[in-house]
Protein backbone atom coordinates (compact mmCIF):
# COMPACT_ATOMS: atom_id res chain seq x y z
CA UNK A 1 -18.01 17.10 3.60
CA UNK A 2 -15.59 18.92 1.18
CA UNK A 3 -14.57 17.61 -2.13
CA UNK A 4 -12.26 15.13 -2.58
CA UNK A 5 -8.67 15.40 -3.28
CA UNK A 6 -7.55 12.97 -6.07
CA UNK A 7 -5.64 10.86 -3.59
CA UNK A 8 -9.17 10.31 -1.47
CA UNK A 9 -11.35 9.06 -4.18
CA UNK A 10 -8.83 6.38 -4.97
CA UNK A 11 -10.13 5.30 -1.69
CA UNK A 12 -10.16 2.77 0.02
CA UNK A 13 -7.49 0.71 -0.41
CA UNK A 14 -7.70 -3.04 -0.25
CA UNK A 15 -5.27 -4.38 2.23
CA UNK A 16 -2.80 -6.08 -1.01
CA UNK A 17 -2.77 -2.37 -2.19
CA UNK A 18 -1.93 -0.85 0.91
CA UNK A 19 0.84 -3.52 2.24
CA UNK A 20 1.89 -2.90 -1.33
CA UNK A 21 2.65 1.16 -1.06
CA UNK A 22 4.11 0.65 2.67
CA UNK A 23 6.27 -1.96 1.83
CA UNK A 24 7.91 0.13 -1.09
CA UNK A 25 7.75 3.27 0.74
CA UNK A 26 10.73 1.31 2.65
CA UNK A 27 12.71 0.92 -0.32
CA UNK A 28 12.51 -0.55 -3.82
CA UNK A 29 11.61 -4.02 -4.05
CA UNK A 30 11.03 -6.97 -6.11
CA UNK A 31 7.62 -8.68 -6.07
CA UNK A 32 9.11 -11.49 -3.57
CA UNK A 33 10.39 -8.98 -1.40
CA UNK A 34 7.10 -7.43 -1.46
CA UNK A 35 4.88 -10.31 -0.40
CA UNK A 36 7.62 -11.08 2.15
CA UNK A 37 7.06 -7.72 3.93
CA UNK A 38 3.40 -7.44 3.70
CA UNK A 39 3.58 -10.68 5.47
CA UNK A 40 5.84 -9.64 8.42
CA UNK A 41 4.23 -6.40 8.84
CA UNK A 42 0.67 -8.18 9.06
CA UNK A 43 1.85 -10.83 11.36
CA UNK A 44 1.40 -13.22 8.54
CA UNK A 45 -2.49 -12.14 8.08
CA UNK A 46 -1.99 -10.84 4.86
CA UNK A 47 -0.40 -13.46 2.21
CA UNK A 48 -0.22 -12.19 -0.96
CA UNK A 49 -0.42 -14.72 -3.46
CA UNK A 50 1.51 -14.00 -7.33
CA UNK A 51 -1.47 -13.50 -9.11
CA UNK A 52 -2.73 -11.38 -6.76
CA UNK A 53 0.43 -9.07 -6.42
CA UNK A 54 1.34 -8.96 -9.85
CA UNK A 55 -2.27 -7.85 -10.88
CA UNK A 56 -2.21 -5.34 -7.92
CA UNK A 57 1.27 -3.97 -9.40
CA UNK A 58 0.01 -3.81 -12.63
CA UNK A 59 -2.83 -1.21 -11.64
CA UNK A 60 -0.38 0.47 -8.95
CA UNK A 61 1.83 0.95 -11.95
CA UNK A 62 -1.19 2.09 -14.32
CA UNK A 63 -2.42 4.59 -11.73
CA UNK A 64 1.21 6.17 -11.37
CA UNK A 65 1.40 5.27 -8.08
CA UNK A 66 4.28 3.04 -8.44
CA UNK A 67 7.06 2.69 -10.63
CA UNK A 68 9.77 0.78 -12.06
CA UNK A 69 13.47 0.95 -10.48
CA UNK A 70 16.42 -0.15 -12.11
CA UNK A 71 17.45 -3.46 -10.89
CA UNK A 72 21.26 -3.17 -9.13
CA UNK A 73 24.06 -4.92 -11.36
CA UNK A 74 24.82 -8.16 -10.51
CA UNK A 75 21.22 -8.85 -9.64
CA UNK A 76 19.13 -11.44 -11.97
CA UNK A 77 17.75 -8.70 -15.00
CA UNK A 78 14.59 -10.35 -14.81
CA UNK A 79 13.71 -9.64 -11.33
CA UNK A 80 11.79 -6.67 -11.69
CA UNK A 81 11.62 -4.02 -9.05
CA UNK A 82 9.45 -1.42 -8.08
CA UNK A 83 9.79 1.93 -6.17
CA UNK A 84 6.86 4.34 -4.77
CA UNK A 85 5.91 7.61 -6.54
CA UNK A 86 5.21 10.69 -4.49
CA UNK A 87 1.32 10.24 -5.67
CA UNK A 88 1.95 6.85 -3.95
CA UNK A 89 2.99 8.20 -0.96
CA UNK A 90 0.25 10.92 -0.56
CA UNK A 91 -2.13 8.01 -1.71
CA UNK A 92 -0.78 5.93 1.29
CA UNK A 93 -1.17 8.85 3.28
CA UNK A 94 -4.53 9.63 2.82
CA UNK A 95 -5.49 5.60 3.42
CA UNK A 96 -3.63 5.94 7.08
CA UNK A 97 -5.36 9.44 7.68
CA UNK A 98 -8.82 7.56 6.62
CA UNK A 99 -8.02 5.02 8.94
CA UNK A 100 -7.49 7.15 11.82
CA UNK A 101 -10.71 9.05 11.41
CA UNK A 102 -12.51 5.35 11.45
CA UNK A 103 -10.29 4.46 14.61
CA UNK A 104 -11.04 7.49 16.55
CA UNK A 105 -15.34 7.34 15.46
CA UNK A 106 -14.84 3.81 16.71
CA UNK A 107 -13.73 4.37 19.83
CA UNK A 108 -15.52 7.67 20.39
CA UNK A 109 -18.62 5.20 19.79
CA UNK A 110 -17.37 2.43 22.13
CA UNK A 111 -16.65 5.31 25.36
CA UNK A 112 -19.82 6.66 24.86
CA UNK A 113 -21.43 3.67 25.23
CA UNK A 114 -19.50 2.52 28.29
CA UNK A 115 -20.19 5.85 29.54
């Protein structure tokens, strides 16, 4: 095995961390907005609590992953939102592409032994 590229060894993600980055690599949103996607995209699995979201967006933010956006005019100033960075996306990236490799060993595993 090679060495990693900085996105890899911030792997893996947990799943608040990774419903985090897809749900921003839609478009900016505010932490409600956030916990509302990760919800619909999970088929309500994945509830992510305040505490839990706003310490995940703290380190997202910390690791320059994510960032700040500027919130549209006319929209309550203390409603923060956040946008994905392109280290985000390639951090996202590597998750799905570590995913897939644990997907396809899975199933390679599970033919073989129906074979």
């Amino acid at each position: 095995m090679g060495k990693l590229t900085k996105w890899e060894e911030m792997l893996p993600l947990t799943e608040a961390f990774y419903y985090i980055l897809i749900a921003l690599c839609v478009e900016p949103l505010h932490g409600y907005g956030i916990m509302q996607y990760s919800e619909k995209m999970s088929e309500g699995r994945v509830k992510i609590g305040a505490g839990t979201l706003y310490t995940a967006l703290n380190t997202l933010l910390g690791k320059g992953l994510i960032d700040h956006y500027p919130v549209p005019e006319g929209t309550d100033a203390r409603r923060k939102m956040y946008a994905i960075t392109e280290d985000g996306r390639a951090v996202a990236a590597a998750e799905m592409e570590r995913l897939e490799r644990l997907l396809a060993a899975g199933r390679q595993a599970m033919k073989t032994r129906e074979e």
